[in-house]
C-alpha atoms as a PDB file:
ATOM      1  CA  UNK A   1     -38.226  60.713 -28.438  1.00  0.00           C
ATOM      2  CA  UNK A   2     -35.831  58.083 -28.129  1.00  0.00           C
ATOM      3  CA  UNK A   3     -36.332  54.670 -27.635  1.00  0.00           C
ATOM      4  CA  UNK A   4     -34.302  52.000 -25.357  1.00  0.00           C
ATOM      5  CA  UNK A   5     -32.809  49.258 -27.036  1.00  0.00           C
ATOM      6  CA  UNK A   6     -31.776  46.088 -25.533  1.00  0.00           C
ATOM      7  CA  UNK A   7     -28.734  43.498 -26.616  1.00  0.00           C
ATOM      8  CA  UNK A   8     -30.240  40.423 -26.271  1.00  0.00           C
ATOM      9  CA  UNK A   9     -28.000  39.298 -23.807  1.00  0.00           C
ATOM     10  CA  UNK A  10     -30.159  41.743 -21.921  1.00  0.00           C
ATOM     11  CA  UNK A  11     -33.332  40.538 -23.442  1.00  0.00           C
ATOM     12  CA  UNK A  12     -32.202  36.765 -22.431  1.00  0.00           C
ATOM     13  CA  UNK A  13     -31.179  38.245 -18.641  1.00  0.00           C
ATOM     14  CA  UNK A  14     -34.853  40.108 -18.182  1.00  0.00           C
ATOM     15  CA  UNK A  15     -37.533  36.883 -19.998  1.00  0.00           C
ATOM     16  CA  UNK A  16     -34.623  34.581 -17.880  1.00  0.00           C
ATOM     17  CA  UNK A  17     -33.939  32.489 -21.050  1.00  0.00           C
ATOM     18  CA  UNK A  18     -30.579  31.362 -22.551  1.00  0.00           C
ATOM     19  CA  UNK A  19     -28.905  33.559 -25.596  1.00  0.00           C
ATOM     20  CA  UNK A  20     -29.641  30.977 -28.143  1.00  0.00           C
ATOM     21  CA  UNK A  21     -33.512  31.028 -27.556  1.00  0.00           C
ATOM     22  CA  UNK A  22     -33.658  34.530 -28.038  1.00  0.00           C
ATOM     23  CA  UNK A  23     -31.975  34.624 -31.189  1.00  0.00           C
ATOM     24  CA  UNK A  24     -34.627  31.952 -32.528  1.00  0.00           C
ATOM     25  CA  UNK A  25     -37.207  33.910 -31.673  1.00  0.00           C
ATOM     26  CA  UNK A  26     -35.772  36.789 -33.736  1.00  0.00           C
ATOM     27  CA  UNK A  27     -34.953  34.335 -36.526  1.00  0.00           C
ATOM     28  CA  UNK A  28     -38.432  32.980 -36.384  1.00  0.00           C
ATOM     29  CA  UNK A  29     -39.884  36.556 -36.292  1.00  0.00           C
ATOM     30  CA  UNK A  30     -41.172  36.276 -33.230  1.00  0.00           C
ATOM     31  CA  UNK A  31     -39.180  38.854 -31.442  1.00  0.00           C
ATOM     32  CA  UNK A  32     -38.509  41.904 -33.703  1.00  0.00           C
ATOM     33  CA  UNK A  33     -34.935  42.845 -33.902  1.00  0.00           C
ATOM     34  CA  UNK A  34     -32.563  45.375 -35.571  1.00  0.00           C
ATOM     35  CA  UNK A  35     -29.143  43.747 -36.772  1.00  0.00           C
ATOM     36  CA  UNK A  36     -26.619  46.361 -36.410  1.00  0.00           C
ATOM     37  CA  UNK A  37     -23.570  44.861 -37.668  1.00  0.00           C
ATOM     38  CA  UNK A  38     -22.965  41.388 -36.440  1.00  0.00           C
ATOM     39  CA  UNK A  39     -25.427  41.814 -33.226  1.00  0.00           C
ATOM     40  CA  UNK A  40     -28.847  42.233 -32.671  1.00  0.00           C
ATOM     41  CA  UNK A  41     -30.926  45.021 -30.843  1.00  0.00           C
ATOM     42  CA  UNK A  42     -34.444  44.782 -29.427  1.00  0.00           C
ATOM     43  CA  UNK A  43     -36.718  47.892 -29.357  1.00  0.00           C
ATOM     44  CA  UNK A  44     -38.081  48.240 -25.707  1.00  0.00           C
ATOM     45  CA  UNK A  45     -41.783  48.478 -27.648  1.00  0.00           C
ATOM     46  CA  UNK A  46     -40.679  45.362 -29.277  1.00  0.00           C
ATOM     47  CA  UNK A  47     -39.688  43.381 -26.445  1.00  0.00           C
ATOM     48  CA  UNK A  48     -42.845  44.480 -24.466  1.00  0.00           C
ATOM     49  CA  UNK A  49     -45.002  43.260 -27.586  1.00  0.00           C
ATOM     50  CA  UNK A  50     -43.247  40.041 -27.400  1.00  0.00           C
ATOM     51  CA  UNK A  51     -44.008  39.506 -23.440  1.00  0.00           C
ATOM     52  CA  UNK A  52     -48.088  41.301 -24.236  1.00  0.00           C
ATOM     53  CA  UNK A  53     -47.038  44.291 -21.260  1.00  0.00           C
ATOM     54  CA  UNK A  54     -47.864  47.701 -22.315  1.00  0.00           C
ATOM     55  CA  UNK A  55     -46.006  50.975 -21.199  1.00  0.00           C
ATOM     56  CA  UNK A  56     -47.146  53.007 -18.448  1.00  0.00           C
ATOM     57  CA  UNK A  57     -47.218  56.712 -19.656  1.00  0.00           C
ATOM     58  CA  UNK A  58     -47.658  58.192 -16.032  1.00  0.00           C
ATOM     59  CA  UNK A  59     -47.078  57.588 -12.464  1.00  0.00           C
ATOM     60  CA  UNK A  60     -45.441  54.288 -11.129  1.00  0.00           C
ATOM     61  CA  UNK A  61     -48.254  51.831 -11.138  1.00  0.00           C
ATOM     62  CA  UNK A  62     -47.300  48.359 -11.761  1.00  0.00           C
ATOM     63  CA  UNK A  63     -48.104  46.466 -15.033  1.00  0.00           C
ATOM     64  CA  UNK A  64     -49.570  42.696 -14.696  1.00  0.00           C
ATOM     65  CA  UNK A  65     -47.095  40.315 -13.692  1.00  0.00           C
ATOM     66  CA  UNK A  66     -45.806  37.361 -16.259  1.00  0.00           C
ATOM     67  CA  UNK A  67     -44.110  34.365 -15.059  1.00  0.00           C
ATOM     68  CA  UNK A  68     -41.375  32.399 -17.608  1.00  0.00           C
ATOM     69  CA  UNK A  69     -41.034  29.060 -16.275  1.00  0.00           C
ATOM     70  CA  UNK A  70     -39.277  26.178 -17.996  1.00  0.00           C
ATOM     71  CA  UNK A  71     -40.108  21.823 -17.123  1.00  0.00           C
ATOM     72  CA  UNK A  72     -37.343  19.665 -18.115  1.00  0.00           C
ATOM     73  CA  UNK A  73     -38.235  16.160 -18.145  1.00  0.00           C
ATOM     74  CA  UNK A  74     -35.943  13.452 -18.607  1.00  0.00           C
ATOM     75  CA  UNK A  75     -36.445   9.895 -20.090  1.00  0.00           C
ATOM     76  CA  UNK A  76     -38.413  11.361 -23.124  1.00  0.00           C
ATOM     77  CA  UNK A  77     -38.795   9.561 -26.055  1.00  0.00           C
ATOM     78  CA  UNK A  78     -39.863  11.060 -29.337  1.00  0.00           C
ATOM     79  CA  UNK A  79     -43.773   9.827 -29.510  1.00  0.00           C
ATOM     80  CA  UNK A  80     -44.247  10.657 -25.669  1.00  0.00           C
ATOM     81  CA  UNK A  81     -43.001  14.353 -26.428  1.00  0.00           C
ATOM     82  CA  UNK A  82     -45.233  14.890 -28.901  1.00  0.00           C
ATOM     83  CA  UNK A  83     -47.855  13.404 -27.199  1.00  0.00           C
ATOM     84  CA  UNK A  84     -47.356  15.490 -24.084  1.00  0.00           C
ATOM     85  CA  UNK A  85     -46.455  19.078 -26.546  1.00  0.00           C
ATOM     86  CA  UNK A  86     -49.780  18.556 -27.722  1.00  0.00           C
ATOM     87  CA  UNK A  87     -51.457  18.167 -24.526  1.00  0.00           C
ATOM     88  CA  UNK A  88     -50.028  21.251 -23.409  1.00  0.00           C
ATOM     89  CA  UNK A  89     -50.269  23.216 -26.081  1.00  0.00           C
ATOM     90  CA  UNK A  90     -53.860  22.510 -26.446  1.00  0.00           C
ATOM     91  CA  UNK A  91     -54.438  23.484 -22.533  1.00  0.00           C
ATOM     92  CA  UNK A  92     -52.382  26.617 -23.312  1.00  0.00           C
ATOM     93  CA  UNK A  93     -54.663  27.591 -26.192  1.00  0.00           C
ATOM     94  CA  UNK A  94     -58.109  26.755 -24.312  1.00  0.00           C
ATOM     95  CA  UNK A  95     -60.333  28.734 -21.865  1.00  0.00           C
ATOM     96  CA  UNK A  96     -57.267  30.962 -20.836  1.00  0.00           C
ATOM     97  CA  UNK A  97     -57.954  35.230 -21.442  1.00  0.00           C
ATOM     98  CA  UNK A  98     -57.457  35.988 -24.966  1.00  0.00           C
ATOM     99  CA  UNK A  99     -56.030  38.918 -24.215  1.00  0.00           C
ATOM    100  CA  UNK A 100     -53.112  37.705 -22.122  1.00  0.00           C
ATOM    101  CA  UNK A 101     -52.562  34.104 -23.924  1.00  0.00           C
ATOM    102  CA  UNK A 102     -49.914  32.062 -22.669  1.00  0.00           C
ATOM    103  CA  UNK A 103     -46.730  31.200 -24.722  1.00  0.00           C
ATOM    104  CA  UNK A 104     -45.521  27.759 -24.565  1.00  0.00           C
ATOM    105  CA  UNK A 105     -43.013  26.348 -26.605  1.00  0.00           C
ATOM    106  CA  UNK A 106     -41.770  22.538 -26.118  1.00  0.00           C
ATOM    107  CA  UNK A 107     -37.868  21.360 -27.489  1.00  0.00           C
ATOM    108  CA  UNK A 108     -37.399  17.682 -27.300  1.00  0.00           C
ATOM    109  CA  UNK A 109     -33.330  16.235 -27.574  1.00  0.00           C
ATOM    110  CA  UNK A 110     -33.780  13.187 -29.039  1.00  0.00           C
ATOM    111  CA  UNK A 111     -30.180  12.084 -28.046  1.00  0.00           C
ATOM    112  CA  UNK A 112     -30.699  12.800 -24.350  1.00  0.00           C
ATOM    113  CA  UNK A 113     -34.423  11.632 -24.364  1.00  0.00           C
ATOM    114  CA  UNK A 114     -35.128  14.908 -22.756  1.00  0.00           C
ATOM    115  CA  UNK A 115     -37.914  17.647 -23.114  1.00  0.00           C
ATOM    116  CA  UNK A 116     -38.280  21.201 -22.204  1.00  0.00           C
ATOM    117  CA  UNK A 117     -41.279  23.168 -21.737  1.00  0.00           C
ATOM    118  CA  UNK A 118     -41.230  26.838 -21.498  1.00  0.00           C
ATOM    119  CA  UNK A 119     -44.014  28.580 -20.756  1.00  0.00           C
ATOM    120  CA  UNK A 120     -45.012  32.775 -20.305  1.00  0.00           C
ATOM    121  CA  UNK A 121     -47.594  33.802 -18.891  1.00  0.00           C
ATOM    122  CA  UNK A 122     -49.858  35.271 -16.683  1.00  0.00           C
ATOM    123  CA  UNK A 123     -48.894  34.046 -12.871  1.00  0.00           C
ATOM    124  CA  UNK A 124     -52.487  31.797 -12.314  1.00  0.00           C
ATOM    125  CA  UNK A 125     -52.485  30.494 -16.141  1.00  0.00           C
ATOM    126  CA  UNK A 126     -49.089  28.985 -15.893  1.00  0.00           C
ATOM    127  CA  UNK A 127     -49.812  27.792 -12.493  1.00  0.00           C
ATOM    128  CA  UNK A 128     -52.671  26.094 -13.812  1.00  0.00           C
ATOM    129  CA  UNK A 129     -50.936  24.512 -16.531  1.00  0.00           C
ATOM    130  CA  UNK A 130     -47.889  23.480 -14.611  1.00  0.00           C
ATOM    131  CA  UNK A 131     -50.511  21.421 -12.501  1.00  0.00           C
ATOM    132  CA  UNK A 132     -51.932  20.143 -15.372  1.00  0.00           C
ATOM    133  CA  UNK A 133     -48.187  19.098 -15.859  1.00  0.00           C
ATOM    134  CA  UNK A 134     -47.322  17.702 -12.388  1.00  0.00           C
ATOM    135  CA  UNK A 135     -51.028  15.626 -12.577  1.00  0.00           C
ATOM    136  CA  UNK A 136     -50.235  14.193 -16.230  1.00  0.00           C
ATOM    137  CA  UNK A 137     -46.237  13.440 -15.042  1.00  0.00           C
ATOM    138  CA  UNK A 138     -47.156  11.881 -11.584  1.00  0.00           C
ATOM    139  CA  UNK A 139     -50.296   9.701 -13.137  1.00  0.00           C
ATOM    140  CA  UNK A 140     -50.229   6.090 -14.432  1.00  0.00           C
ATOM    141  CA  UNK A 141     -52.136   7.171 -17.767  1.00  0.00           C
ATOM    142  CA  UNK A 142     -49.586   5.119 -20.456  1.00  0.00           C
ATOM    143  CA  UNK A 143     -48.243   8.697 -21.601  1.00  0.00           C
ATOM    144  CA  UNK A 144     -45.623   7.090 -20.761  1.00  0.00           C
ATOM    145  CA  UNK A 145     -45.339   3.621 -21.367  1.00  0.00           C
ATOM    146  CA  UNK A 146     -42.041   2.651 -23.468  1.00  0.00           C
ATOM    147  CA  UNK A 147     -43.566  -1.202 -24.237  1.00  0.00           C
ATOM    148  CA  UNK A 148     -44.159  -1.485 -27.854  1.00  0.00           C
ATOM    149  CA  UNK A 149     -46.589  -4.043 -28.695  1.00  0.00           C
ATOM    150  CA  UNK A 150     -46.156  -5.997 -32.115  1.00  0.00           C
ATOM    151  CA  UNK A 151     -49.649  -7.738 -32.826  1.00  0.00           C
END
């Protein structure tokens, strides 16, 4: 039987993510990839091991829906992004179904004091932690605060 394999241009097109993150999750051996010459091609099996769907074998039922989302947040500085990766990271990896965990990786551009969040997941997981998000973001807790006090 032979498989489908995907460029990961097409990879990038279906999870909605840009080129370059794709290729650092094959780098990273996150995504498993054959290099055939210069590019890269993704095993279908592979790429639905990567987003946790399985194959139907028969009839036309729909798998469980995933949902890639990405936060960018602007005026970022480096000690509030890793205050606010761990914080989500933490709610990503708590009291969510083990079997369908949610993926969340944070990027922080020290030059443009911005972050990025992206999560994948299950539809009412990510909604749950993109509250989380919007409550932490909107709230005066000093995640925040840019002051640095000398004492």
């Amino acid at each position: 039987m032979k498989e489908d394999m995907h460029s990961v241009e097409q990879v990038a097109e279906r999870l909605g993510l840009h080129v370059r993150t794709v290729r650092g999750y094959i780098r990273s051996g996150r995504l498993k990839a054959v290099r055939i010459g210069k590019q890269y091609r993704i095993a279908a099996s592979d790429l639905d091991t990567f987003t946790g769907q399985t194959r139907a074998t028969t009839g036309s039922a729909a798998g469980p829906a995933e949902v890639s989302s990405i936060v960018q947040i602007d005026g970022v500085d480096r000690a509030a992004a890793d205050r606010l990766g761990t914080l989500v990271l933490a709610s990503a990896n708590t009291g969510h179904d083990p079997a369908n965990p949610l993926r969340v990786q944070t990027v922080h551009d020290e030059e443009r004091r911005r972050m990025k969040i992206i999560i994948l997941g299950d539809p009412a997981a990510t909604a749950e932690l993109l509250h989380l998000l919007d409550a932490v973001l909107n709230a005066d807790n000093g995640l925040f605060d840019r002051e640095v006090n000398d004492a």
